[in-house]
N, C-alpha and C. Protein backbone atom coordinates (compact mmCIF):
# COMPACT_ATOMS: atom_id res chain seq x y z
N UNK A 1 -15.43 9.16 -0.74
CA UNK A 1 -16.45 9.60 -1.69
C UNK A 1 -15.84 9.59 -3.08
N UNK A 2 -16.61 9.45 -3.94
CA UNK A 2 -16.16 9.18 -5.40
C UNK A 2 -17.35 10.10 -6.20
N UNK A 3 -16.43 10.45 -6.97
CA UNK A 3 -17.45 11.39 -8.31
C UNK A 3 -17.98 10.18 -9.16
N UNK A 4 -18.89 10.07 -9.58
CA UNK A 4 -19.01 9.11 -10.58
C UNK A 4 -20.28 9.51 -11.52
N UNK A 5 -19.80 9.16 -12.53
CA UNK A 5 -20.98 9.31 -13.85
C UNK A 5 -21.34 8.34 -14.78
N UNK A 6 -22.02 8.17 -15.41
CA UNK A 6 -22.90 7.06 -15.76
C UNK A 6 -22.91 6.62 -17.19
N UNK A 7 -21.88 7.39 -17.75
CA UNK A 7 -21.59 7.44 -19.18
C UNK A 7 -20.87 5.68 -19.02
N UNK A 8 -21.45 5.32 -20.05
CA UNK A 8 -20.08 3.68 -19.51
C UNK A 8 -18.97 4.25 -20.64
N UNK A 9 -17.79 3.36 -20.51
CA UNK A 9 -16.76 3.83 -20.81
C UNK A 9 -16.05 2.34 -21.01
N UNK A 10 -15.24 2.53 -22.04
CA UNK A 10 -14.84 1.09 -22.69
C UNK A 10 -13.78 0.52 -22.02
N UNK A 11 -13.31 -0.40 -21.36
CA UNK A 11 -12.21 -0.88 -20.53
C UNK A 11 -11.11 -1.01 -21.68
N UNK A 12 -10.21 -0.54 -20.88
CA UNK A 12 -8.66 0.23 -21.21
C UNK A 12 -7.40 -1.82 -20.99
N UNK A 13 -7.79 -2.63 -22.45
CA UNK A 13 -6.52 -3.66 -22.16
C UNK A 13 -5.29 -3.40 -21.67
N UNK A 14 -5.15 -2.35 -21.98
CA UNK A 14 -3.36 -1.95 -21.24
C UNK A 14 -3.20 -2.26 -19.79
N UNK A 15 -2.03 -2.81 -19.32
CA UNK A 15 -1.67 -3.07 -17.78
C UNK A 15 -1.85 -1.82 -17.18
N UNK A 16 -2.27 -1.20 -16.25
CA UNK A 16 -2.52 -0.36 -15.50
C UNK A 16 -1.13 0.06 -14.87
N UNK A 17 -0.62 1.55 -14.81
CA UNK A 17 1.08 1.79 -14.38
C UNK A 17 1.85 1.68 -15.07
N UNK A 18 1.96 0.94 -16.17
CA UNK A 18 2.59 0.43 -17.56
C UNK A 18 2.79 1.49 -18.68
N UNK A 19 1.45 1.08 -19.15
CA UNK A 19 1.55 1.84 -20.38
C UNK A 19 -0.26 3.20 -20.20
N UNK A 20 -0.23 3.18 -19.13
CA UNK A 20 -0.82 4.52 -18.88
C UNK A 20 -1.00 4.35 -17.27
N UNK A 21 -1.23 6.00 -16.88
CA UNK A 21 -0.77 6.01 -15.52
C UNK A 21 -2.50 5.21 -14.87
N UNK A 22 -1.74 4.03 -13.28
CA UNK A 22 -2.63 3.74 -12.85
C UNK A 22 -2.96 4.52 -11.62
N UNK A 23 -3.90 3.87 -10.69
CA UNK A 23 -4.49 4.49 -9.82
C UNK A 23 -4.34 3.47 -8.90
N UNK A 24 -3.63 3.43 -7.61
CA UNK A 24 -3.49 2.51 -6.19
C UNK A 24 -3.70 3.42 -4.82
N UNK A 25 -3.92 2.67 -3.82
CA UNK A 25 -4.44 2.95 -3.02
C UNK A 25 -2.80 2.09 -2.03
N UNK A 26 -2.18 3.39 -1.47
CA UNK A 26 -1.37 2.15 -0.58
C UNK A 26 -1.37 2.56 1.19
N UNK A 27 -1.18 1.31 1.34
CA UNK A 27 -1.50 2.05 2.90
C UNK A 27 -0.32 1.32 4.28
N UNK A 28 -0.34 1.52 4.93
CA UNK A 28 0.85 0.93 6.39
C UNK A 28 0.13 0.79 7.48
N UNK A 29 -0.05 -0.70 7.60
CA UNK A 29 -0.94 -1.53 8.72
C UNK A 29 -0.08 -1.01 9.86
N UNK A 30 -0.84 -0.33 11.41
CA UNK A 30 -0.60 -0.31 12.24
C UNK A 30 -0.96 -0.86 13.60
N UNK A 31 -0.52 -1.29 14.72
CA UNK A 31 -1.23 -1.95 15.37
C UNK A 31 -1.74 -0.80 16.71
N UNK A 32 -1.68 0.11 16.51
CA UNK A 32 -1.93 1.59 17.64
C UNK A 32 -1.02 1.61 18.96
N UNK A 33 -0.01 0.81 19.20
CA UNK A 33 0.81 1.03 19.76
C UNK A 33 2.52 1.70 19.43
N UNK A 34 2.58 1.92 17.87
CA UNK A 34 3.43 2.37 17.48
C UNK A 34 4.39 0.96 16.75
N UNK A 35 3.54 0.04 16.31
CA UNK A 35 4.18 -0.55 15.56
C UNK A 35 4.11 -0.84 13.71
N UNK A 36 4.39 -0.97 12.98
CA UNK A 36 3.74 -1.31 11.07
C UNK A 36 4.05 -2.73 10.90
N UNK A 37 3.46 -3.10 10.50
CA UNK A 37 3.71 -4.01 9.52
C UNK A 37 3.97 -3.69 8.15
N UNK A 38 5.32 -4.73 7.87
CA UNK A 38 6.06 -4.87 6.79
C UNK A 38 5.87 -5.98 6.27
N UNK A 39 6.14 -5.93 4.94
CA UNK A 39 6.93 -7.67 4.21
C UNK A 39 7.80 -7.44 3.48
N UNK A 40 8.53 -8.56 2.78
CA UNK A 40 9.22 -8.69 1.53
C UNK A 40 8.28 -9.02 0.40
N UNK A 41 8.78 -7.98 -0.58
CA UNK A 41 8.00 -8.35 -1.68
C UNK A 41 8.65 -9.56 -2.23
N UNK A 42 7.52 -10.50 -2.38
CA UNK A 42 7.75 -11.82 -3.23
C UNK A 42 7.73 -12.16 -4.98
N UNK A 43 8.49 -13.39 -5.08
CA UNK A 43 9.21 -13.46 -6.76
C UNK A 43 7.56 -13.34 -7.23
N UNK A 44 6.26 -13.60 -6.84
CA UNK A 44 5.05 -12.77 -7.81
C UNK A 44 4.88 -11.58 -7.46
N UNK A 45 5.36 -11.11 -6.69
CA UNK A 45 4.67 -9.33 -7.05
C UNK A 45 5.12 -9.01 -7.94
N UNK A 46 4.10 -8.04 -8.69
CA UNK A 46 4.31 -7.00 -9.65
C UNK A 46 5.76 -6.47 -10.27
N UNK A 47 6.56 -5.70 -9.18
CA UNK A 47 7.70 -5.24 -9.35
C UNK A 47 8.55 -4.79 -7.88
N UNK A 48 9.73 -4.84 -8.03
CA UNK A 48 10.37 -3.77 -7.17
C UNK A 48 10.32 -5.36 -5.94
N UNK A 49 11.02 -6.60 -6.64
CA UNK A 49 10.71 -7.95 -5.62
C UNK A 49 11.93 -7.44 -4.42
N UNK A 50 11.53 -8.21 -3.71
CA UNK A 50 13.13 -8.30 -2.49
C UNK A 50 12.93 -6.95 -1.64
N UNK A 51 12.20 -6.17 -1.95
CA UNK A 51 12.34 -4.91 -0.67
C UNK A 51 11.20 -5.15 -0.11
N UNK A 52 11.40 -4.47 1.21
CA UNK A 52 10.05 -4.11 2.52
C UNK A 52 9.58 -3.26 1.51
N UNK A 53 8.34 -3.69 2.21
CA UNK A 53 6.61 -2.82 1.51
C UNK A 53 5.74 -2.96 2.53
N UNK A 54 4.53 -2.07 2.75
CA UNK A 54 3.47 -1.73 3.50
C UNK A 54 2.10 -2.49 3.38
N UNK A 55 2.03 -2.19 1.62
CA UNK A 55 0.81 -2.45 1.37
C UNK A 55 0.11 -1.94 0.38
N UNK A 56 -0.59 -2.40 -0.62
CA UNK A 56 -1.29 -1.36 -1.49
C UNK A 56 -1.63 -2.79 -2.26
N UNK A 57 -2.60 -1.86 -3.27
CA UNK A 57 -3.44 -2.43 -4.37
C UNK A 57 -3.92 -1.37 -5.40
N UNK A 58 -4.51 -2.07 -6.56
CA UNK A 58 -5.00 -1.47 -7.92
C UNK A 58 -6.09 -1.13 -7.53
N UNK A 59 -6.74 0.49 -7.46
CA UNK A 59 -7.93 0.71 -7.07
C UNK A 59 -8.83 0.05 -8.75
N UNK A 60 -9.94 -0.58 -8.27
CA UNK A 60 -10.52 -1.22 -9.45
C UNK A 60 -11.87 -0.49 -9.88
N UNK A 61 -11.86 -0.55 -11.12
CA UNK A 61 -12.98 0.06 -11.71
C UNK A 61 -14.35 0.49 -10.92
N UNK A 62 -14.74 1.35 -10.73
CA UNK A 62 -16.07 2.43 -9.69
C UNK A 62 -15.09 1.71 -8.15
N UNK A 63 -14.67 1.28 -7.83
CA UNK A 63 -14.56 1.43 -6.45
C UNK A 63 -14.14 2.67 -5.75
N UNK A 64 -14.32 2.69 -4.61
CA UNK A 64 -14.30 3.79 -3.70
C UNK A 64 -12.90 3.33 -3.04
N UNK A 65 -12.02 4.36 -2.79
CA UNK A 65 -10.75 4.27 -2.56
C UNK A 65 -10.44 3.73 -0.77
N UNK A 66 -11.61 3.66 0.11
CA UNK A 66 -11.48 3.64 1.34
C UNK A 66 -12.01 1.71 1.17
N UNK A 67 -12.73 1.16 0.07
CA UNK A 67 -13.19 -0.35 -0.09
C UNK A 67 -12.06 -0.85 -0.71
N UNK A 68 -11.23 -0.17 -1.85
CA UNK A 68 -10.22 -0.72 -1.99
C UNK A 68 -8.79 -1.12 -0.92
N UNK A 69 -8.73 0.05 0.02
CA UNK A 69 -8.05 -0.46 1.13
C UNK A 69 -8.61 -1.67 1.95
N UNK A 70 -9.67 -1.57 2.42
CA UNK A 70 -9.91 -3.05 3.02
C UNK A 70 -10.06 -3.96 2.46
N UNK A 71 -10.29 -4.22 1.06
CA UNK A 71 -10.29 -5.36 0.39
C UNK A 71 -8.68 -6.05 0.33
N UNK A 72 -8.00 -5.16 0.08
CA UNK A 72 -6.35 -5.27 -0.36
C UNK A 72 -5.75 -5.91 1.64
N UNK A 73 -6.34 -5.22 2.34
CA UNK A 73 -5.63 -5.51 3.75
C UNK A 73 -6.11 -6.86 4.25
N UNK A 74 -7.41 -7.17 3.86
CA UNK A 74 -8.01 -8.39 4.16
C UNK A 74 -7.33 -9.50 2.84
N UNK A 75 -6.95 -9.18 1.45
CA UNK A 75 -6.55 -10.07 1.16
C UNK A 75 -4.94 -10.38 0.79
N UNK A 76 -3.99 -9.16 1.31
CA UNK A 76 -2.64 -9.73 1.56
C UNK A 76 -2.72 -9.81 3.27
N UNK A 77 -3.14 -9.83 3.99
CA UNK A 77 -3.02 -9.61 5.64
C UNK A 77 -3.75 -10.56 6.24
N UNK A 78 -5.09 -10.93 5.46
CA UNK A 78 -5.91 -11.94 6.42
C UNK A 78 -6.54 -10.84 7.70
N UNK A 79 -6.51 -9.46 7.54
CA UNK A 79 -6.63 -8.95 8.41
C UNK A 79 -8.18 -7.99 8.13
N UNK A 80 -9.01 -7.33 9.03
CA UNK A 80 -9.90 -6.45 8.84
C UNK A 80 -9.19 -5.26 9.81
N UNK A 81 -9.65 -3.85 8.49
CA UNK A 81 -9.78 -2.59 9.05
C UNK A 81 -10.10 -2.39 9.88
N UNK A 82 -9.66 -2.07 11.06
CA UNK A 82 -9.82 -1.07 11.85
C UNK A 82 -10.86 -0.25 12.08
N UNK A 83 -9.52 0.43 11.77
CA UNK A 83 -9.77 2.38 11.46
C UNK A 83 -9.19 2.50 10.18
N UNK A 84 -9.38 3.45 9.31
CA UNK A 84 -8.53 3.88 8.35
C UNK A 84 -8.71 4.99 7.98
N UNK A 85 -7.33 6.09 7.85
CA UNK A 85 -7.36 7.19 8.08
C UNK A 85 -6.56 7.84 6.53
N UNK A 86 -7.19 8.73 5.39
CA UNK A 86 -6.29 9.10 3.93
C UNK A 86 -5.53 10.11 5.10
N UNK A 87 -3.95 9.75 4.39
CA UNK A 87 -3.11 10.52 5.17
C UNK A 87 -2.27 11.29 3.61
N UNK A 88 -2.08 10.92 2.32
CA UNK A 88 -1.48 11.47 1.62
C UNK A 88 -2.25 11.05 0.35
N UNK A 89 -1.41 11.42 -0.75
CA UNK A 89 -1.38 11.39 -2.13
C UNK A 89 -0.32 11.29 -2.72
N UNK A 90 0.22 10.34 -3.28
CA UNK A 90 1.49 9.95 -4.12
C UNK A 90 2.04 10.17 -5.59
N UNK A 91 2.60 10.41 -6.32
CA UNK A 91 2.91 10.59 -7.56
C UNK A 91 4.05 9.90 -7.61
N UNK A 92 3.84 8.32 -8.12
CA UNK A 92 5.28 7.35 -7.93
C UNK A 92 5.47 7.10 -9.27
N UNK A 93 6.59 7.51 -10.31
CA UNK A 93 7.18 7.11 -11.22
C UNK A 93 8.40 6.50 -10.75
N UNK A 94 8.53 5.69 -11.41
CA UNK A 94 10.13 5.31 -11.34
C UNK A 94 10.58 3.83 -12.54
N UNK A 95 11.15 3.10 -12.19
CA UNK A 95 11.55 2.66 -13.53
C UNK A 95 11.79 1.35 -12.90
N UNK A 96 11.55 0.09 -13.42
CA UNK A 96 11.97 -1.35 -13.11
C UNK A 96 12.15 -2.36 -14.30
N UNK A 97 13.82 -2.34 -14.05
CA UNK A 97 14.30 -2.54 -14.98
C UNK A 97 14.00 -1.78 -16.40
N UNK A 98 13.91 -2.22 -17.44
CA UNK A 98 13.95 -1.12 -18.78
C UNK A 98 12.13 -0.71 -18.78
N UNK A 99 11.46 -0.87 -18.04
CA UNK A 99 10.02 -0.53 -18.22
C UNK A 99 9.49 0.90 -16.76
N UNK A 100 9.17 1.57 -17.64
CA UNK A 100 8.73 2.81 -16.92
C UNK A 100 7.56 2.76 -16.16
N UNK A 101 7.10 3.04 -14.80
CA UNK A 101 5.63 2.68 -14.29
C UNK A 101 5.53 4.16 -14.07
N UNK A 102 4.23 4.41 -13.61
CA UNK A 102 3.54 5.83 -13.18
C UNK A 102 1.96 5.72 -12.68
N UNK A 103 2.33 5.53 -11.22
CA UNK A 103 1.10 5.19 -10.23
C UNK A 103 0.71 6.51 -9.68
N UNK A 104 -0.84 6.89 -9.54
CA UNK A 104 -1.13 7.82 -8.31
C UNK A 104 -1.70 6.99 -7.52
N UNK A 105 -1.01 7.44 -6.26
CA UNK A 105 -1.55 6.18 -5.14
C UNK A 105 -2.12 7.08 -3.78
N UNK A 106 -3.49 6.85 -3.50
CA UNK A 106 -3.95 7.28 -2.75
C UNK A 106 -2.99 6.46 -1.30
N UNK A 107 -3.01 7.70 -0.62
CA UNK A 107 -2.08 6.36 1.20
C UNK A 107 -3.44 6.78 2.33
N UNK A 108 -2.99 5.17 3.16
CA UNK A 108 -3.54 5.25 3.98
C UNK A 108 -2.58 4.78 5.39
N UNK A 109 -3.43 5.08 6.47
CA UNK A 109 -2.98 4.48 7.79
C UNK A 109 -4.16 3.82 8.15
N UNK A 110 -3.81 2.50 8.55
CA UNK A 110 -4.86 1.57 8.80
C UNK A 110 -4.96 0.73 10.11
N UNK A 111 -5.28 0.96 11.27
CA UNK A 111 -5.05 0.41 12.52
C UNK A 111 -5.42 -1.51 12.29
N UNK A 112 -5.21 -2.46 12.39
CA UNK A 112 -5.20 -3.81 12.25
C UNK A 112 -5.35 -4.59 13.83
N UNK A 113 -5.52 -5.63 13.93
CA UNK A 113 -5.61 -5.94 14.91
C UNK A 113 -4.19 -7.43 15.01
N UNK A 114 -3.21 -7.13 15.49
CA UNK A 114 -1.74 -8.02 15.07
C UNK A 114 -2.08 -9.76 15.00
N UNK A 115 -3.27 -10.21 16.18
CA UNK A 115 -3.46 -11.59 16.28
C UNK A 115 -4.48 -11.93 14.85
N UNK A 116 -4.89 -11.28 14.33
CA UNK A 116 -5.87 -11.60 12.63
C UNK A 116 -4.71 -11.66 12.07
N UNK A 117 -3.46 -10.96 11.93
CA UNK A 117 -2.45 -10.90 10.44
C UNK A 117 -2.04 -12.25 10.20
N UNK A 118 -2.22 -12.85 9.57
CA UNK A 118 -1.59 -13.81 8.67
C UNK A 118 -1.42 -13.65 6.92
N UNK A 119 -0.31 -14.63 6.80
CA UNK A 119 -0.07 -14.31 5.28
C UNK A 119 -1.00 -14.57 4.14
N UNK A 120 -1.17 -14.41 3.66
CA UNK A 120 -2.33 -14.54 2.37
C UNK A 120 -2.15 -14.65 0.99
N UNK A 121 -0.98 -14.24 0.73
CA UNK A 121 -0.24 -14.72 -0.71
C UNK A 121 1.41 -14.95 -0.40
N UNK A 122 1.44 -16.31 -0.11
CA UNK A 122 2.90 -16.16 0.30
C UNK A 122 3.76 -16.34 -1.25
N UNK A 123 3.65 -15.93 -2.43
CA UNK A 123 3.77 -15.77 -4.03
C UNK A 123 3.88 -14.28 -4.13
N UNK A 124 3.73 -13.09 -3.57
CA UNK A 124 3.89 -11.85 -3.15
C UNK A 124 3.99 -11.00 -2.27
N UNK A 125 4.10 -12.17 -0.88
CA UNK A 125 4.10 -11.16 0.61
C UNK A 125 4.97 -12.49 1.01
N UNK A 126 5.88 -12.30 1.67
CA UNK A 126 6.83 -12.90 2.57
C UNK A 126 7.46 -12.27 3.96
N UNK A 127 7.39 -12.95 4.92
CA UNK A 127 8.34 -12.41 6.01
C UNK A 127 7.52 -11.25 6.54
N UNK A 128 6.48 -11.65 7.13
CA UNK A 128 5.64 -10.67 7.53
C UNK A 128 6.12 -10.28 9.05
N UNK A 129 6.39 -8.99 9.10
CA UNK A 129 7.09 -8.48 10.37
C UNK A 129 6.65 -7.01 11.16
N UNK A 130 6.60 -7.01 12.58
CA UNK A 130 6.28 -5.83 12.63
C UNK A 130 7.57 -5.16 13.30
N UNK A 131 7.34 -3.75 13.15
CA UNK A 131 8.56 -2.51 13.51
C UNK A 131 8.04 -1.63 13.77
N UNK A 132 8.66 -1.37 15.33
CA UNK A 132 8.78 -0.38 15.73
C UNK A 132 9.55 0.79 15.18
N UNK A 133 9.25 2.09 15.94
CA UNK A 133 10.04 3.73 14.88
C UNK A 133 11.36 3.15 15.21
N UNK A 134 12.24 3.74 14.28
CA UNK A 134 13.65 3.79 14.60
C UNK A 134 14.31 1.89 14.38
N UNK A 135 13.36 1.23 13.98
CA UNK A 135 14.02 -0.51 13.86
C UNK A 135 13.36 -0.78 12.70
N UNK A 136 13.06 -0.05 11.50
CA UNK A 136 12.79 -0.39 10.29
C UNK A 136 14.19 -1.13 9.68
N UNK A 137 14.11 -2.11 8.59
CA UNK A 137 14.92 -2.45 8.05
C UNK A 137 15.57 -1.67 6.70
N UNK A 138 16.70 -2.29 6.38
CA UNK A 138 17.12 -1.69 4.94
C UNK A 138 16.37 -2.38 3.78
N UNK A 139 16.20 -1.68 2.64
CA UNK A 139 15.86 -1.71 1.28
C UNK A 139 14.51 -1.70 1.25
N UNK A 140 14.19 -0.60 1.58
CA UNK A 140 13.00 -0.08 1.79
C UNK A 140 11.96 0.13 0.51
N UNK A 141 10.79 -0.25 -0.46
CA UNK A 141 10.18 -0.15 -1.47
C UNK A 141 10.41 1.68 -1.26
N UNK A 142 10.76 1.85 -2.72
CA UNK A 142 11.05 3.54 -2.62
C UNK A 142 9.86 4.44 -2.34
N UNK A 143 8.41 4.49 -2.49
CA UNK A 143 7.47 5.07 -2.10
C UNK A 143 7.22 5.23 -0.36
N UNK A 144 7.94 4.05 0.16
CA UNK A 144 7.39 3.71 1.34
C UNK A 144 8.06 4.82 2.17
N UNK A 145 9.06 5.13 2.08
CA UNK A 145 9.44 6.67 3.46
C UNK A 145 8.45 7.37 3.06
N UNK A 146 7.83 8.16 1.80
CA UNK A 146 7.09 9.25 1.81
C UNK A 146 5.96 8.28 2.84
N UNK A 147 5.54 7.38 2.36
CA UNK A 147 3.64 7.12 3.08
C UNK A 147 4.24 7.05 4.79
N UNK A 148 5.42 6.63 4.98
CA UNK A 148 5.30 6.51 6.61
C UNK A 148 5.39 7.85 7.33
N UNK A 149 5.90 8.91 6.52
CA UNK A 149 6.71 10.18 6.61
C UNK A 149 4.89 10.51 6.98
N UNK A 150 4.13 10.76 5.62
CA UNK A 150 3.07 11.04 5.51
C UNK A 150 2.04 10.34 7.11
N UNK A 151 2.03 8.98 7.11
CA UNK A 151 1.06 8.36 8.38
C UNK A 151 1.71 8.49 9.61
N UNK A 152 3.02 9.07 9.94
CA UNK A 152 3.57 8.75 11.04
C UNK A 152 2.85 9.64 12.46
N UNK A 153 2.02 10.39 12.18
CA UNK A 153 1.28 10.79 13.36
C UNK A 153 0.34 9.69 13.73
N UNK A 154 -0.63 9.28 13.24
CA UNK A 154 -1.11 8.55 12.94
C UNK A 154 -0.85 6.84 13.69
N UNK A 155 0.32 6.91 12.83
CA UNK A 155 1.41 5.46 13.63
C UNK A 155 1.39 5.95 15.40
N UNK A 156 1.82 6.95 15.45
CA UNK A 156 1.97 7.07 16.62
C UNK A 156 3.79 7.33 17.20
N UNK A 157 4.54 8.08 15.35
CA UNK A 157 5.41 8.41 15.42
C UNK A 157 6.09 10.10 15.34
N UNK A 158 6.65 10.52 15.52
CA UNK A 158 6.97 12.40 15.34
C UNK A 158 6.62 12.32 13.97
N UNK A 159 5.76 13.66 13.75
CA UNK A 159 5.48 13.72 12.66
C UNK A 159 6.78 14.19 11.74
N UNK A 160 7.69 14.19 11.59
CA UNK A 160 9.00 14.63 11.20
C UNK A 160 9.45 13.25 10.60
N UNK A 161 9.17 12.59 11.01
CA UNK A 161 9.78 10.85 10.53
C UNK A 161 9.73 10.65 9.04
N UNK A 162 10.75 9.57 8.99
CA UNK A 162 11.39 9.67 7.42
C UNK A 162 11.23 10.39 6.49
């Protein structure tokens, strides 16, 4: 559900996360047997290239934060929602290279179906893999322990996880 009001409001040129805080939606494809899907972020993503990531996108102007997840899963995944379940709320600052970002990122857990996943931007998603608890890899995108920490009931892991 979304509040929304009807005043229009002038679109903001600034990069979104940049130079004022944006708004994402990120979430960790599961297949309900206790597995996620991962990738490597690729030389076009955004930032933070070369580490495992889950998933997410720029929630976009009036959208509803539960359309922005399936839009984003269907177009890095090739995949359709499930189920999808808000499991947290994020407050991700951090810094890449000399430029400061500051995302609130709604999380989700999103059940997928593993034979739909295919790649969909291989320019920002590479090495699409799934993992089981306890066989995650190293260099983990730094947001990503909180959202699995956050979905891991969900996953179908102790809620105690990362």
């Amino acid at each position: 559900m979304s509040d929304r009001h009807d005043d229009p409001a002038p679109v903001d040129p600034r990069p979104a996360g940049r130079s004022h805080i944006g708004v994402s939606c990120s979430f960790v494809c599961h297949d309900g047997r206790g597995r996620v899907l991962l990738h490597l972020r690729g030389p076009g993503a955004r930032d933070s290239r070369e580490v495992w990531d889950s998933g997410a996108g720029e929630l976009g102007f009036g959208e509803d934060f539960e359309d922005c997840v399936r839009r984003e899963v269907e177009e890095e995944f090739g995949a359709t929602a499930l189920d999808l379940v808000q499991v947290g709320v994020a407050n991700v600052i951090r810094t890449s290279g000399d430029l400061l970002t500051h995302w609130v990122s709604v999380q989700f857990a999103v059940l997928v179906d593993p034979r739909e996943v295919t790649p969909s931007e291989p320019d920002r998603i590479g090495n699409l893999t799934w993992f089981g608890e306890g066989e995650l890899p190293a260099g983990l995108h730094p947001a990503l322990p909180g959202l699995l920490a956050h979905a891991a009931p969900h996953i179908g892991w102790p809620a105690a996880h990362a």
